[in-house]
N, C-alpha and C. Protein backbone atom coordinates (compact mmCIF):
# COMPACT_ATOMS: atom_id res chain seq x y z
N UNK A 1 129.76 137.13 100.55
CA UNK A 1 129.09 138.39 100.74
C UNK A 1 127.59 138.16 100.91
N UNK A 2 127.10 139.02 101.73
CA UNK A 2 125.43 138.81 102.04
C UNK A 2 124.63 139.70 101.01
N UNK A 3 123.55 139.20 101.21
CA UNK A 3 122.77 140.27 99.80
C UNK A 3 122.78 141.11 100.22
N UNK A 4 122.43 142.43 99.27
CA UNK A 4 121.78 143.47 99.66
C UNK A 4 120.78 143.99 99.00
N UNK A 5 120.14 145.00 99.87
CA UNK A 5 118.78 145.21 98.75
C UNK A 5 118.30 146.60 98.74
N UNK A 6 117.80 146.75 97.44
CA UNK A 6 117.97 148.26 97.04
C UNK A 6 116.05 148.57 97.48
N UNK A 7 115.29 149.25 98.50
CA UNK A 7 114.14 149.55 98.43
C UNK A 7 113.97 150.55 97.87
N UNK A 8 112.60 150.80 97.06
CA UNK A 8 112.37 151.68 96.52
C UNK A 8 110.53 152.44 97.24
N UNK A 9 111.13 153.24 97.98
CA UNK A 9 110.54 154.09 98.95
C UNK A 9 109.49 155.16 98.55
N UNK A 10 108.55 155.30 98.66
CA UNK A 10 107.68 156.59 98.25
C UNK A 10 106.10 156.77 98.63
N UNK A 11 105.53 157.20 98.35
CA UNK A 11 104.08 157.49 98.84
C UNK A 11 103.40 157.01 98.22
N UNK A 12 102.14 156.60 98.23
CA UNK A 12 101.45 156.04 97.54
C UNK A 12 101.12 156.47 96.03
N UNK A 13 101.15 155.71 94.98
CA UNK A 13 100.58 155.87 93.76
C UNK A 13 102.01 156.83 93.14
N UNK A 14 103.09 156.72 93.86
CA UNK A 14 104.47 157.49 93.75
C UNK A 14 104.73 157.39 91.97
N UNK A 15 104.74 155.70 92.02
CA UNK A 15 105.24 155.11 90.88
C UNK A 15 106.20 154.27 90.77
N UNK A 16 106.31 153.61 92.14
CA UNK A 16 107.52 152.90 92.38
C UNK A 16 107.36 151.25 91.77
N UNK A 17 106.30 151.17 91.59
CA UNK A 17 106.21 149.93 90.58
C UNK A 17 106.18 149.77 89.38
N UNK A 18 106.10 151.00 88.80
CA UNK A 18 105.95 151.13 87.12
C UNK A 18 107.79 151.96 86.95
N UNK A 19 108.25 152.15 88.14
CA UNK A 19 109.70 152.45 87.65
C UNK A 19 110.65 151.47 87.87
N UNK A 20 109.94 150.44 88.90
CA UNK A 20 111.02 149.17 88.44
C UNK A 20 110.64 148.26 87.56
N UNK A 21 109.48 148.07 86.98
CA UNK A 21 109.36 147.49 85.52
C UNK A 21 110.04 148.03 84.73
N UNK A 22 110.08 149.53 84.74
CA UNK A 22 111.06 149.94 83.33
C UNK A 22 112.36 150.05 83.62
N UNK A 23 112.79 150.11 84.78
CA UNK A 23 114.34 150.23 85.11
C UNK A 23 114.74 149.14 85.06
N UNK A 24 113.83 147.77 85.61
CA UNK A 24 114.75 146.26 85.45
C UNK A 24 114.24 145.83 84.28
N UNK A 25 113.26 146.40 83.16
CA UNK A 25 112.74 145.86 81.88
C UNK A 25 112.32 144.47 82.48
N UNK A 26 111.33 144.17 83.32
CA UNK A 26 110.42 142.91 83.40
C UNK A 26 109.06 143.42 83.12
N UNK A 27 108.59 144.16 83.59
CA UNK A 27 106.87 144.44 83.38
C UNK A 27 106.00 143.48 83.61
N UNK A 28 106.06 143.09 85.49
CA UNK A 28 105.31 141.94 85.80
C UNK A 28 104.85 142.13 87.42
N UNK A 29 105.20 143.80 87.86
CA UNK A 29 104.37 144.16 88.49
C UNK A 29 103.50 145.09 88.50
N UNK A 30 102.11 144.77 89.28
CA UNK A 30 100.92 145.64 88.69
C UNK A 30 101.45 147.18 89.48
N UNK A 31 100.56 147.69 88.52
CA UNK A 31 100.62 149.09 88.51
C UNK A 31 99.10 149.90 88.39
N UNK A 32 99.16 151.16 89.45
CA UNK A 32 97.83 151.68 88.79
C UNK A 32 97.84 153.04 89.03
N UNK A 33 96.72 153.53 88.84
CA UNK A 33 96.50 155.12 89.89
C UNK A 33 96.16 155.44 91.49
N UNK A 34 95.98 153.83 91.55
CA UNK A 34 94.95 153.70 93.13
C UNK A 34 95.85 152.72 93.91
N UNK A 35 96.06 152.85 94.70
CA UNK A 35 97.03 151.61 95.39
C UNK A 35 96.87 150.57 94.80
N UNK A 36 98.44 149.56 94.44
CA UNK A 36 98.00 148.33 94.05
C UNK A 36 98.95 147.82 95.01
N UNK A 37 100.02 148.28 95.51
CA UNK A 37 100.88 147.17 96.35
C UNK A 37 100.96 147.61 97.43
N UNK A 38 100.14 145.74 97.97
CA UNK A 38 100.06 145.76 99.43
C UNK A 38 101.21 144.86 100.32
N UNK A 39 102.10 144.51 99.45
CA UNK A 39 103.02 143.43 100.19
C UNK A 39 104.70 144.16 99.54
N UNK A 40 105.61 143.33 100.20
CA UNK A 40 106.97 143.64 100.06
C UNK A 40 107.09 142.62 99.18
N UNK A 41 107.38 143.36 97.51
CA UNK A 41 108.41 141.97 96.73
C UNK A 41 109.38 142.52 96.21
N UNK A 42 110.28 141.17 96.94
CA UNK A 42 111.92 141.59 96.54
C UNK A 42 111.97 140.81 94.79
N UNK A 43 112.94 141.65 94.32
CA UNK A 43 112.98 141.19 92.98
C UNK A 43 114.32 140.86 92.98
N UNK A 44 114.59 139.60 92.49
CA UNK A 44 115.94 138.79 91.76
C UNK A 44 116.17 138.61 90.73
N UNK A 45 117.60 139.02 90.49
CA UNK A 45 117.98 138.78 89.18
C UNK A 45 117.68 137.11 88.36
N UNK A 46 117.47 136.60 87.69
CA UNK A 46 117.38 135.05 87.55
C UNK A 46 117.16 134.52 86.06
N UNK A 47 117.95 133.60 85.71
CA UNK A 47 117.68 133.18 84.35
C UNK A 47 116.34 132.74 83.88
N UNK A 48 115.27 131.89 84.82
CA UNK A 48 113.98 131.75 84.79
C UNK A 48 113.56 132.73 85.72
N UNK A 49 111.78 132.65 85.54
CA UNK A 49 110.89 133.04 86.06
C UNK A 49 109.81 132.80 87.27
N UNK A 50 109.87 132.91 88.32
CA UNK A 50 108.90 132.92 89.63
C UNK A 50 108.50 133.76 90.17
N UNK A 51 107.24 133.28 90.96
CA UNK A 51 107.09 134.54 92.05
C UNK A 51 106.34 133.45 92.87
N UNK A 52 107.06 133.43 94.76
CA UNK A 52 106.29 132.67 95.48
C UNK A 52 106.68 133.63 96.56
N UNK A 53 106.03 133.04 97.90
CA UNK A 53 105.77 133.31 99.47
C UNK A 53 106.97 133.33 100.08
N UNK A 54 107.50 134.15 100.82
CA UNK A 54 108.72 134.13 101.94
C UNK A 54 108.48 134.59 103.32
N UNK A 55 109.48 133.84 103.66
CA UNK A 55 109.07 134.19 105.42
C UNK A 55 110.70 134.67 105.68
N UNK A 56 110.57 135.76 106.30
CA UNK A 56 112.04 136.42 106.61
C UNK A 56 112.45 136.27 107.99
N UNK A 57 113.97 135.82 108.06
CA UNK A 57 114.39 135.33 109.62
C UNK A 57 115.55 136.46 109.58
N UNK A 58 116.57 135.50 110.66
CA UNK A 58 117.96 135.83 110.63
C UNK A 58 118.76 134.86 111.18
N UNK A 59 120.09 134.70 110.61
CA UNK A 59 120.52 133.54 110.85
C UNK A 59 122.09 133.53 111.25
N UNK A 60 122.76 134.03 112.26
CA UNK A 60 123.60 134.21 112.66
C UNK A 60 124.00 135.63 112.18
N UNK A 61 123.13 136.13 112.52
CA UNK A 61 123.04 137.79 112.12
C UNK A 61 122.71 138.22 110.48
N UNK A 62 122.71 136.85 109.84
CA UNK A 62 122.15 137.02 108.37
C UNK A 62 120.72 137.32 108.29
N UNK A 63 119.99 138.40 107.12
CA UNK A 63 118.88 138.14 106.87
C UNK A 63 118.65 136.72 105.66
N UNK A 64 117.65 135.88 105.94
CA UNK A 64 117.26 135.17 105.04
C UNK A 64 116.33 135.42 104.84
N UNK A 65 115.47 134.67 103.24
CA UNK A 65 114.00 134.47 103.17
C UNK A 65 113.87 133.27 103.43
N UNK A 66 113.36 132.29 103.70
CA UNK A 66 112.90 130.91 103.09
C UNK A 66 111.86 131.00 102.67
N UNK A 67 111.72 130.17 101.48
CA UNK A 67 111.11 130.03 100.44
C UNK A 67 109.70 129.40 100.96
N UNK A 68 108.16 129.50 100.89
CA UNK A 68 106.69 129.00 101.83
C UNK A 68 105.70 129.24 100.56
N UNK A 69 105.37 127.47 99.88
CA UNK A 69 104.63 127.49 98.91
C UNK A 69 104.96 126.96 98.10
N UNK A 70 104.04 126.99 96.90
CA UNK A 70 103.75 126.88 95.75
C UNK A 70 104.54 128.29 94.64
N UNK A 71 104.96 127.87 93.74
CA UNK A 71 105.61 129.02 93.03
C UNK A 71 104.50 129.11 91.51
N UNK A 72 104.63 130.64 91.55
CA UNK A 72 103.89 130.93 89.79
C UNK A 72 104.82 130.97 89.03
N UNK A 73 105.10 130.53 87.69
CA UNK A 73 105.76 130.19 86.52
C UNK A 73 105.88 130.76 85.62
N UNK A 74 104.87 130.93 84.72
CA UNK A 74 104.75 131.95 83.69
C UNK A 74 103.98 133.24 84.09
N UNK A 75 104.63 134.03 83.02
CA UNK A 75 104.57 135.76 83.13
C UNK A 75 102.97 135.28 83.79
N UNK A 76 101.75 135.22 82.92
CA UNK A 76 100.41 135.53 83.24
C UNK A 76 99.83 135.21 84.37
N UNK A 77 100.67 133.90 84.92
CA UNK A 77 100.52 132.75 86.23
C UNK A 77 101.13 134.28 87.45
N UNK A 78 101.84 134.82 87.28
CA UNK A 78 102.60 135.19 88.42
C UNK A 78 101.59 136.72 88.30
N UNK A 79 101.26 137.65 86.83
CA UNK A 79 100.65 138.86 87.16
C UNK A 79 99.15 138.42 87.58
N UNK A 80 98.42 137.13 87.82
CA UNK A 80 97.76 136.60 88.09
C UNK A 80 97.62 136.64 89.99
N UNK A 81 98.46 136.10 89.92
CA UNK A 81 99.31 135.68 91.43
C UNK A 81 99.09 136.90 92.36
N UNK A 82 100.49 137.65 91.71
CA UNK A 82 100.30 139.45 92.10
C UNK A 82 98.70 139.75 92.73
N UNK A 83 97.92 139.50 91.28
CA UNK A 83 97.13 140.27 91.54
C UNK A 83 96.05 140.41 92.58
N UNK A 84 96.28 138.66 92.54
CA UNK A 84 95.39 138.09 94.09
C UNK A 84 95.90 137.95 95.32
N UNK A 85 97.20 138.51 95.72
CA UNK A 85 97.78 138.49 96.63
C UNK A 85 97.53 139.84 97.07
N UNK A 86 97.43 141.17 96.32
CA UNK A 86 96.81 142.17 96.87
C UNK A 86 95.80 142.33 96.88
N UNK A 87 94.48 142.05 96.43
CA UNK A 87 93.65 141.54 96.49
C UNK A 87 93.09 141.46 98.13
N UNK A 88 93.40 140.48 98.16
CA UNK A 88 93.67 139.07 99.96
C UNK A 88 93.83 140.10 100.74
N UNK A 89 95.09 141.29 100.41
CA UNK A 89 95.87 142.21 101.72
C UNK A 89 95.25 143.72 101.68
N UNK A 90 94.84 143.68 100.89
CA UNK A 90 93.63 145.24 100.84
C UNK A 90 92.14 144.93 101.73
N UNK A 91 91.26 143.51 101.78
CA UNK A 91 91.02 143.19 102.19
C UNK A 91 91.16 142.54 103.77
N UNK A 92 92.50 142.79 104.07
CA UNK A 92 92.76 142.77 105.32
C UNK A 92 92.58 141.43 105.70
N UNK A 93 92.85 140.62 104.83
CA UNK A 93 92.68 138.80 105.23
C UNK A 93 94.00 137.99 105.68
N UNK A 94 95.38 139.20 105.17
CA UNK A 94 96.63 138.42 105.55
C UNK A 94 97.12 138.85 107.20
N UNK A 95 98.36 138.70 107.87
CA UNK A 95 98.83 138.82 108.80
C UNK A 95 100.24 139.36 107.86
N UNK A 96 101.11 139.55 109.34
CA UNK A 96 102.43 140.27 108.67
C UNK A 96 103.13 139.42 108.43
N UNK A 97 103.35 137.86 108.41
CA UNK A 97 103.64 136.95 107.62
C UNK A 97 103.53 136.93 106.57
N UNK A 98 102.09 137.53 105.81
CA UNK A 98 102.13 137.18 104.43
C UNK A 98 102.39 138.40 103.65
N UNK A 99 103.30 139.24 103.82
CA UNK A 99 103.55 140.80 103.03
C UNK A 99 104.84 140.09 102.67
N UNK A 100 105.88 139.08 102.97
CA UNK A 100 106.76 139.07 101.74
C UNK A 100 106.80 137.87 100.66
N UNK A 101 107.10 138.68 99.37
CA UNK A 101 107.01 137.44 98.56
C UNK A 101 108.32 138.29 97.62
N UNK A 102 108.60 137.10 97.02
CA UNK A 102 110.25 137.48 95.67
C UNK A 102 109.68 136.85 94.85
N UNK A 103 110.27 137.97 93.65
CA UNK A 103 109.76 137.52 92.30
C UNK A 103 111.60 137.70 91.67
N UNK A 104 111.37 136.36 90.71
CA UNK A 104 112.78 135.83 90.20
C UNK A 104 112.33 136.43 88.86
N UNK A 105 113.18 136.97 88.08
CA UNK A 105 112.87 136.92 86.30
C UNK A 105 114.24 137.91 86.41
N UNK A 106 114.61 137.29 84.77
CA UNK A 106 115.43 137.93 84.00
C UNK A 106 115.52 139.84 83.85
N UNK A 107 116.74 140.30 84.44
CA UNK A 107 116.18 142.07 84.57
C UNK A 107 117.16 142.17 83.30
N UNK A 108 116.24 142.59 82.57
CA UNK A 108 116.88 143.15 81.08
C UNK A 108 117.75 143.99 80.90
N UNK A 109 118.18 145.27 81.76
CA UNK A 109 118.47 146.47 81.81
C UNK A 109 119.63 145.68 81.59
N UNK A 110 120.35 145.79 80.34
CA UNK A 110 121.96 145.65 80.43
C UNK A 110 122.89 146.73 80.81
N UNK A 111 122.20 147.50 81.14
CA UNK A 111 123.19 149.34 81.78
C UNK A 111 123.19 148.94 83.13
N UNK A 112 122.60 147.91 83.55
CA UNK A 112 122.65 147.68 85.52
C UNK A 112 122.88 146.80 85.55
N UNK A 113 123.86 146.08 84.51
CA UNK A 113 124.38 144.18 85.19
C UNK A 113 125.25 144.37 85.94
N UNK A 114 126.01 145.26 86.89
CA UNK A 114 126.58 145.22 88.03
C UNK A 114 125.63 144.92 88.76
N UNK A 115 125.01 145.86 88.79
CA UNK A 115 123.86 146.08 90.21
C UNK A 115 123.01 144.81 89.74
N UNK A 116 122.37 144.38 88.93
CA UNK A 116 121.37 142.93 89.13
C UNK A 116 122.08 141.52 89.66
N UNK A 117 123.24 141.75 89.54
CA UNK A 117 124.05 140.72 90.08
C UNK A 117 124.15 140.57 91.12
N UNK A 118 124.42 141.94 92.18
CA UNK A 118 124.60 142.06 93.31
C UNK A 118 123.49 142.32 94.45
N UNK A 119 122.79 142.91 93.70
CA UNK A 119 121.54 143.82 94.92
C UNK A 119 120.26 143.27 94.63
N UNK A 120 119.30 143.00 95.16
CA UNK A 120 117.91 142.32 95.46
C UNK A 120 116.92 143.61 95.47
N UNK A 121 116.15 144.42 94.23
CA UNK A 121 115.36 145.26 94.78
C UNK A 121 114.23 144.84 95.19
N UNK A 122 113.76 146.21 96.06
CA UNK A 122 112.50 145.96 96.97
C UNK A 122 111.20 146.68 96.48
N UNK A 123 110.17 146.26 96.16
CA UNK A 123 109.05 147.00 95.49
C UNK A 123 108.07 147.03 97.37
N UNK A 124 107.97 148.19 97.93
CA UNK A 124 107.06 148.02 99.16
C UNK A 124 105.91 149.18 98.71
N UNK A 125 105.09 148.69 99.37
CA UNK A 125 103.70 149.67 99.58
C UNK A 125 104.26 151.12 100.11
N UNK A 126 102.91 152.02 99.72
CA UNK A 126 103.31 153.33 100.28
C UNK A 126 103.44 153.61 101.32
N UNK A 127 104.33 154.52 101.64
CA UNK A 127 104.59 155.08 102.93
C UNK A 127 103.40 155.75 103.62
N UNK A 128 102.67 156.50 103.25
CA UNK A 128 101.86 157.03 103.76
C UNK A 128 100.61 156.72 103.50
N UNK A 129 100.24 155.23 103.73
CA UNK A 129 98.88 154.60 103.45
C UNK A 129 98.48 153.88 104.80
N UNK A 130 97.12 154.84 105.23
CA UNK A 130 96.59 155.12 106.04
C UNK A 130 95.91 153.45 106.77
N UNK A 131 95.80 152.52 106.08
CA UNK A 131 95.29 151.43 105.83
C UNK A 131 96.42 150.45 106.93
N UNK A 132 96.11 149.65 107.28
CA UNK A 132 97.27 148.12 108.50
C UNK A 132 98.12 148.10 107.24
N UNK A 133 98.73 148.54 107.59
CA UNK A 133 100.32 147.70 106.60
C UNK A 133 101.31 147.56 107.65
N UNK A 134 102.39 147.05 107.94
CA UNK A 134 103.45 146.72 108.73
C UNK A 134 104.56 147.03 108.55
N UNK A 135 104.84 148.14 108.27
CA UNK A 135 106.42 149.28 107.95
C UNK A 135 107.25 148.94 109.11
N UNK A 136 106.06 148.67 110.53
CA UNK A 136 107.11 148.27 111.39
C UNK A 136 107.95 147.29 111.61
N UNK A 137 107.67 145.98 111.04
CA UNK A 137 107.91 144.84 110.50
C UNK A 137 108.88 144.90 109.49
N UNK A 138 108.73 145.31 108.42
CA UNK A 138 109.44 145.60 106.95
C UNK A 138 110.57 146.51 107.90
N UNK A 139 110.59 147.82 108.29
CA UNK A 139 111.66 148.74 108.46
C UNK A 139 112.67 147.90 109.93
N UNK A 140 112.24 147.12 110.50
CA UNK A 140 112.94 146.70 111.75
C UNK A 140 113.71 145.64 111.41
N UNK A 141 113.11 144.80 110.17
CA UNK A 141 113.47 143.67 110.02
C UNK A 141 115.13 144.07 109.42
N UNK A 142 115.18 144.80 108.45
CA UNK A 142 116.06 144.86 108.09
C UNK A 142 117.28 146.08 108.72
N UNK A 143 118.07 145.77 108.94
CA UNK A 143 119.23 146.69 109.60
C UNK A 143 120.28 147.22 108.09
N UNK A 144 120.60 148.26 108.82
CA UNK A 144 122.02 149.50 107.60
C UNK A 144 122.84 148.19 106.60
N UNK A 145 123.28 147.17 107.99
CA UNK A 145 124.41 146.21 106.63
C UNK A 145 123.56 145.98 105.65
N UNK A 146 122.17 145.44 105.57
CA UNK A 146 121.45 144.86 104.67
C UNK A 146 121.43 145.57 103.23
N UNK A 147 121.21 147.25 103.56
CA UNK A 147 120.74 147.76 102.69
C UNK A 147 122.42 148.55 102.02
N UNK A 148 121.70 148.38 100.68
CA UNK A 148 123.04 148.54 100.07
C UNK A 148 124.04 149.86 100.81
C-alpha cells in the first residue's frame, strides 16, 4: 500500500500547527499569532526523532520523498531547525525545492494508532497568504489516490 497523507488546510494563523501538536501530542512545531509556517512538513509516525529536507518525485506513478541533507536529532536541534527554515522562506531566500521537509517523532495520541500507522500528516502554510508560496507546486504535486 502507498502512503497517504492527511493535510491540514486553513488560512493563515488558522491554528493548524498548534492542532497537530496537540492531536499527535509532539509539540515540535512552531506556532504563533503571525505566520510561522512557510514550508510543507509532513509528519511521521516513528520510534525516534528527526526533521530533515525532501525533494518530492514520482515513481511509477508513486509519490516519493527522498531524503536531501543533514538531519536534526533532538527536540531543541529540530525546533531550532524549524525555526530557521522559516526564517530563510519568509525572507524569500528558498525556491520551491526547499518548502518540503518531514519531521519523524513518536505521535503520542494513543486514540489515533490506526491512523499514525497509516497516514503521513501534512502541516502547510496558509491558504490565503498573500506572500510567494507555491500551493501550485504542493496542490499539483499530489493527486486524489495520495490523499487519504
Amino acid at each position: 500500500m502507498s502512503e497517504k497523507y492527511i493535510p491540514i488546510i486553513g488560512e493563515i494563523s488558522a491554528g493548524k500547527s498548534n492542532f497537530l501538536n496537540a492531536f499527535l501530542g509532539i509539540d515540535l512545531l512552531q506556532t504563533g499569532a503571525i505566520v510561522t509556517t512557510k514550508f510543507v512538513c509532513l509528519i511521521k509516525n516513528s520510534s525516534s526523532t528527526s526533521f530533515y529536507h525532501v525533494i518530492p518525485s514520482r515513481k511509477n506513478g508513486e509519490l516519493i520523498f527522498k531524503k536531501d541533507g543533514p538531519e536534526a536529532k533532538d527536540s531543541n536541534e529540530i525546533k531550532k531547525k524549524i525555526e530557521e527554515t522559516n526564517k530563510l522562506l519568509k525572507q524569500k531566500k528558498g525556491t520551491k525545492n526547499d518548502i518540503f521537509y518531514c519531521l519523524e517523532a513518536p505521535i503520542k495520541n494513543e486514540h489515533i494508532s490506526e491512523l499514525k500507522e497509516k497516514y503521513i500528516f501534512m502541516d502547510i502554510p496558509g491558504l490565503n497568504e498573500d506572500e510567494s508560496n507555491y500551493f501550485d507546486e504542493i496542490f499539483t504535486l499530489f493527486t486524489l489516490k495520495d490523499i487519504f
